[in-house]
C-alpha atoms as a PDB file:
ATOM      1  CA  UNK A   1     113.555 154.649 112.394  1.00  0.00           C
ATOM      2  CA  UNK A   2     110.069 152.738 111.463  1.00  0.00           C
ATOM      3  CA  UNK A   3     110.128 150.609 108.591  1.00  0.00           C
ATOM      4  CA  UNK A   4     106.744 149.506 106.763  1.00  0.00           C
ATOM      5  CA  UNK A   5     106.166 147.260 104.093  1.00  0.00           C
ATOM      6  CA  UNK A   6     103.109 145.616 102.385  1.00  0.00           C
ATOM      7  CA  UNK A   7     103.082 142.565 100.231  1.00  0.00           C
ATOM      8  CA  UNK A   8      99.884 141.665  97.773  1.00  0.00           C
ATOM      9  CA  UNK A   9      99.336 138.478  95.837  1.00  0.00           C
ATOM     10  CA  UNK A  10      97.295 138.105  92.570  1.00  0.00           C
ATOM     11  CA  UNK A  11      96.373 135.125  90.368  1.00  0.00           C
ATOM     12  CA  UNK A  12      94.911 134.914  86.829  1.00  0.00           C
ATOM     13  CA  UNK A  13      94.142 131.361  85.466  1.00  0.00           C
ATOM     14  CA  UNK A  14      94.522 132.404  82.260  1.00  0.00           C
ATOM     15  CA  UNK A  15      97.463 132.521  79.260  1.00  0.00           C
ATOM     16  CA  UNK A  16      97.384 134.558  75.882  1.00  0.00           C
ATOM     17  CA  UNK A  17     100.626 135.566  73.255  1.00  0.00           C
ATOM     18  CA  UNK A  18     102.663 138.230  75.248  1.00  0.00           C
ATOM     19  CA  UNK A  19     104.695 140.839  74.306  1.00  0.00           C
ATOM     20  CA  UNK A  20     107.644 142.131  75.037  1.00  0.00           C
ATOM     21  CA  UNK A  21     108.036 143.171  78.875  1.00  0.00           C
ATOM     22  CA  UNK A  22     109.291 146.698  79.029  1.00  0.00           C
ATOM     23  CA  UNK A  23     109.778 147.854  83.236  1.00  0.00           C
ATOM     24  CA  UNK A  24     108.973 151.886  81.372  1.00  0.00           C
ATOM     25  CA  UNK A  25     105.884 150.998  79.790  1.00  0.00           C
ATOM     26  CA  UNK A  26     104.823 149.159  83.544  1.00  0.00           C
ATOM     27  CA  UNK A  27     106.129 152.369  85.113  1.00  0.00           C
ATOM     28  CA  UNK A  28     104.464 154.848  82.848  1.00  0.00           C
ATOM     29  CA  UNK A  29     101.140 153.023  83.474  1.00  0.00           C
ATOM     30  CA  UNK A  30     101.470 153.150  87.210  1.00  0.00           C
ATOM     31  CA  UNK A  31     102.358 156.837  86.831  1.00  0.00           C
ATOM     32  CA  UNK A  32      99.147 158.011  84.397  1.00  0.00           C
ATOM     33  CA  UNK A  33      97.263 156.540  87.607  1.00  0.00           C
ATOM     34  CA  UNK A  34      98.697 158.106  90.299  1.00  0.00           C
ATOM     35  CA  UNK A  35      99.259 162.044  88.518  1.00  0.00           C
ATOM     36  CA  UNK A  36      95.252 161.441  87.674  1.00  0.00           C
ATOM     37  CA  UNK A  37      94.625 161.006  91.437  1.00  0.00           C
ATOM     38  CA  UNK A  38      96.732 163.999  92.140  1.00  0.00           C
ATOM     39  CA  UNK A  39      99.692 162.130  93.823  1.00  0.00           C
ATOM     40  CA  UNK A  40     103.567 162.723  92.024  1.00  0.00           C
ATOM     41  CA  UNK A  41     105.111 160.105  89.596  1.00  0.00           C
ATOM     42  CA  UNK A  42     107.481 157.256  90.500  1.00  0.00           C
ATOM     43  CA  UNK A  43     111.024 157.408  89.465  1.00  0.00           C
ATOM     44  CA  UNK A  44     112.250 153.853  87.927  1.00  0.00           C
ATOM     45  CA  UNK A  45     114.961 152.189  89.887  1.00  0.00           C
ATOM     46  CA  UNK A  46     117.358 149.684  88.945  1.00  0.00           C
ATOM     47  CA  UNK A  47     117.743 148.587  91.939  1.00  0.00           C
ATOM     48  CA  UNK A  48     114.338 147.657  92.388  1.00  0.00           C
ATOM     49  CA  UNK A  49     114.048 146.092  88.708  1.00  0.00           C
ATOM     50  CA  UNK A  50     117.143 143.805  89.589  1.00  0.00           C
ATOM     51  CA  UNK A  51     115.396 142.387  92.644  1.00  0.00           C
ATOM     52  CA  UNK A  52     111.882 142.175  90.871  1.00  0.00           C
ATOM     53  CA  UNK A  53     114.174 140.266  88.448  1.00  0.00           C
ATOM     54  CA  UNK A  54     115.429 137.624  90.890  1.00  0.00           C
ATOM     55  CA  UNK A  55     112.289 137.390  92.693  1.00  0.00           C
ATOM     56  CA  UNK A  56     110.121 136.940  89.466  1.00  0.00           C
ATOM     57  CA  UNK A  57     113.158 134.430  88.404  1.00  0.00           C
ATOM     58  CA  UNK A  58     112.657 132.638  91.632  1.00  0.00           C
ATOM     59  CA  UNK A  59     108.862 132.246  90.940  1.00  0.00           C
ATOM     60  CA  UNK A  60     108.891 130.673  87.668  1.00  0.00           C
ATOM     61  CA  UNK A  61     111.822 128.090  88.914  1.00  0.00           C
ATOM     62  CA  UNK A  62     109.940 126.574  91.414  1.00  0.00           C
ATOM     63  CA  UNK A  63     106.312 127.203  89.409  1.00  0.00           C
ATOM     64  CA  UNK A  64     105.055 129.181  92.599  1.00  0.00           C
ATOM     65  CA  UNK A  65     103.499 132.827  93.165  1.00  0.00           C
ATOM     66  CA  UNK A  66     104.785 134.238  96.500  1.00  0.00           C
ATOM     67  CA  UNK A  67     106.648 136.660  98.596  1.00  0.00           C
ATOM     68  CA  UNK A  68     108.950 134.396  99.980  1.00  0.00           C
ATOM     69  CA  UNK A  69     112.208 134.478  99.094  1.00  0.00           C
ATOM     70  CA  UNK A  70     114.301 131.016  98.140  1.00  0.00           C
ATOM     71  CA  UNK A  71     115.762 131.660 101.502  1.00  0.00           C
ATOM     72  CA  UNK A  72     112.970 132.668 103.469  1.00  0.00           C
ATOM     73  CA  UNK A  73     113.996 136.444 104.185  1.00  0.00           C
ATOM     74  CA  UNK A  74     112.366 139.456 103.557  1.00  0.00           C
ATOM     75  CA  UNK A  75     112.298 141.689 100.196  1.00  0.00           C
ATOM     76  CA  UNK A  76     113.999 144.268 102.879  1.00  0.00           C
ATOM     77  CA  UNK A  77     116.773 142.159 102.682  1.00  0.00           C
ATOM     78  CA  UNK A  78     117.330 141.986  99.016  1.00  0.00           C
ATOM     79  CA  UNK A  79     116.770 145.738  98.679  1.00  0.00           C
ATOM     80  CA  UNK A  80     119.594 146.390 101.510  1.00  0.00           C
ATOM     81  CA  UNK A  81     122.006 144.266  99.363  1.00  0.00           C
ATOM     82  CA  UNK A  82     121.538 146.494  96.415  1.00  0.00           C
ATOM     83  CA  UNK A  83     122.642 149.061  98.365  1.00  0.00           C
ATOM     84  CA  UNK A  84     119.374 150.805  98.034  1.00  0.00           C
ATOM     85  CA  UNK A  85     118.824 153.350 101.391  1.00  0.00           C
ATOM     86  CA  UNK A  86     114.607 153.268 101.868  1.00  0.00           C
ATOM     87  CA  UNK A  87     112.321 153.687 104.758  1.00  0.00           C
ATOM     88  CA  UNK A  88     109.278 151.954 103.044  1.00  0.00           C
ATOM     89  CA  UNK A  89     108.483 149.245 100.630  1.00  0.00           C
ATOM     90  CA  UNK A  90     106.046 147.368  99.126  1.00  0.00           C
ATOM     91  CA  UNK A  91     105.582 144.836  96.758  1.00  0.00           C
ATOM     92  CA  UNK A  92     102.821 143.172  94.943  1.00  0.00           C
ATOM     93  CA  UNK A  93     103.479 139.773  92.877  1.00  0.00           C
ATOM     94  CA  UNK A  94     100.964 138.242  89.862  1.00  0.00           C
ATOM     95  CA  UNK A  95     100.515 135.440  87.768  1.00  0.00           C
ATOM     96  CA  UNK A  96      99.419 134.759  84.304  1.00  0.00           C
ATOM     97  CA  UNK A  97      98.882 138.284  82.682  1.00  0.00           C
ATOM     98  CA  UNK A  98     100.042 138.586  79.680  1.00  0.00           C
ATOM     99  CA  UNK A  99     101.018 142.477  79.553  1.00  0.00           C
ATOM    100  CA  UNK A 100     101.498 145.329  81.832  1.00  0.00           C
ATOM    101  CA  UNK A 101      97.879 146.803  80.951  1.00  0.00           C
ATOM    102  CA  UNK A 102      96.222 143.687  82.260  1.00  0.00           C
ATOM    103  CA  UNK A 103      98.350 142.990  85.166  1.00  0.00           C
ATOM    104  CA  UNK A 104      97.761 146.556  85.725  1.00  0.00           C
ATOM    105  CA  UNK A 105      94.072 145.941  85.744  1.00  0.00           C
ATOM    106  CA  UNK A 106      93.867 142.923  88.013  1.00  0.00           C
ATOM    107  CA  UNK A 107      96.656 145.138  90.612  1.00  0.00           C
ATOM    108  CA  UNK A 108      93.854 147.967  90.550  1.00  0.00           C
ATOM    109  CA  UNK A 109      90.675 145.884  91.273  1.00  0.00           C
ATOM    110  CA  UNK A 110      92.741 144.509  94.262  1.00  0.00           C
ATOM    111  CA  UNK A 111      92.832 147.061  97.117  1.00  0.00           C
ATOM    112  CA  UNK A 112      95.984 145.672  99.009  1.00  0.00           C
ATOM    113  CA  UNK A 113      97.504 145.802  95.621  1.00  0.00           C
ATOM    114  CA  UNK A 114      95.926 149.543  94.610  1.00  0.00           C
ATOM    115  CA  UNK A 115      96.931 150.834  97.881  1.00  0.00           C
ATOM    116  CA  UNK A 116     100.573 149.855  96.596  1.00  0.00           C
ATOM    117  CA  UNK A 117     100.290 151.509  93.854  1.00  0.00           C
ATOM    118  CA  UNK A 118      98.939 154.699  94.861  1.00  0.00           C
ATOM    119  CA  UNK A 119     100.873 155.059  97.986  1.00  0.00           C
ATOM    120  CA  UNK A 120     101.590 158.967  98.524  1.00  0.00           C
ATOM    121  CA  UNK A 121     104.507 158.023 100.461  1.00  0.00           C
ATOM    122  CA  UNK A 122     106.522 155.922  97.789  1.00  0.00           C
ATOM    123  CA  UNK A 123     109.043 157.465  95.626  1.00  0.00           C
ATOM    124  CA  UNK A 124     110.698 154.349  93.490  1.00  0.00           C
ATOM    125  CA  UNK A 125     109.340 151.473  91.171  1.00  0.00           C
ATOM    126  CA  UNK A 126     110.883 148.461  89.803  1.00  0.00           C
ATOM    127  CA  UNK A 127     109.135 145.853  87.888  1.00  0.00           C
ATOM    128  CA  UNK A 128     109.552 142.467  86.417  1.00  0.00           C
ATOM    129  CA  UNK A 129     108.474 139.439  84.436  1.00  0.00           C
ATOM    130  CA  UNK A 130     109.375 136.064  84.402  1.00  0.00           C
ATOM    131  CA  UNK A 131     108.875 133.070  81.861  1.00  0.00           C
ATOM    132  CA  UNK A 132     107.138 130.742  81.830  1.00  0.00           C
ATOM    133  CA  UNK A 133     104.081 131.685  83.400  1.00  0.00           C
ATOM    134  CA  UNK A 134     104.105 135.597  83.686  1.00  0.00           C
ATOM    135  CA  UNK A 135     104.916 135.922  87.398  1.00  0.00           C
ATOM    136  CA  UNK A 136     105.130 138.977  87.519  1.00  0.00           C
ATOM    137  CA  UNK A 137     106.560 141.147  90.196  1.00  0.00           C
ATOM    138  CA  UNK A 138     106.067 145.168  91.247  1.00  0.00           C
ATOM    139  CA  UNK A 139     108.429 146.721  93.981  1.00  0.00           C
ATOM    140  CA  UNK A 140     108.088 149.936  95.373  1.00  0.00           C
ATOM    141  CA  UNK A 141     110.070 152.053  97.958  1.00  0.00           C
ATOM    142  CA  UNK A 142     110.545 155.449  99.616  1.00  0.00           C
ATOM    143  CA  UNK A 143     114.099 156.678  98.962  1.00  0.00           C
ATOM    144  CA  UNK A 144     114.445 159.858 100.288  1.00  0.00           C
ATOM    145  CA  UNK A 145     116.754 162.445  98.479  1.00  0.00           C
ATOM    146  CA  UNK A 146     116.511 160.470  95.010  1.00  0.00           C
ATOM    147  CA  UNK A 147     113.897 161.859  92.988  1.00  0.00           C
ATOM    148  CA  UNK A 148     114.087 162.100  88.813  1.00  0.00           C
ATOM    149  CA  UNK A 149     110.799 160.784  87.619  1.00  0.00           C
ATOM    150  CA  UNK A 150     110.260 159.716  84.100  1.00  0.00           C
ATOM    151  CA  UNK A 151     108.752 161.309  81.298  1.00  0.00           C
ATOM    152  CA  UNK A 152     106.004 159.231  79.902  1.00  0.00           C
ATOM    153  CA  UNK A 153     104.217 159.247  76.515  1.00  0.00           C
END
């Protein structure tokens, strides 16, 4: 079986109040921009929040934007111990937006990060923030047979 994965990296030098970080209203975003290109909606996983969690977690305690885990392995790994089956991931990572419409913006003007987003062949989303900071982190995956996307407003 071939796996595939693609990691993005964003910065933003800049800090304003935020609000609340809700992983629906991140998903609902991504979603209004992929059923306006014609491709189907992402179903929120848990799975994936809980390791955007960590990994966000892990960014703000050693002040540091990355992919890397605290142990050096893959976000494959981290998925597998959720006991999430997938055949392809992604995962793009921020820092310094101060909502999921602006990190949303800066993810789109990136094309590593856009292509993410508007993969055809993802079906799952997870999403996180961590303070202080706002690293924020986005993971995506194809999990076949599990498909219940959300209804947005």
């Amino acid at each position: 079986m071939l796996f595939r994965y693609t990691l993005t990296v964003s910065a933003t030098l800049f800090f304003i109040t935020a609000s609340a970080f809700s992983p629906e209203r991140l998903i609902c975003i991504v979603n209004r921009e992929r059923v306006s290109r014609g491709l189907r909606p992402l179903v929120l996983s848990s799975e994936l929040n809980d390791v955007c969690q960590r990994h966000s977690r892990m960014q703000v305690k050693y002040n540091r934007m990355t992919h890397d885990r605290y142990d050096h392995s893959p976000m494959d790994k981290a998925i597998n111990e959720h006991g999430l089956r997938w055949t392809q991931y992604g995962e793009n990572v921020a820092r310094g937006q101060t909502s999921e419409e602006s990190v949303m913006r800066v993810w789109m003007n990136s094309p590593p990060h856009r292509r993410n987003i508007l993969n055809p062949g993802f079906t799952h989303m997870g999403g996180a923030l961590g303070q202080p900071g706002y690293y924020w982190t986005q993971g995506f995956a194809t999990v076949p047979g599990r498909y219940n996307p959300p209804v947005c407003p």
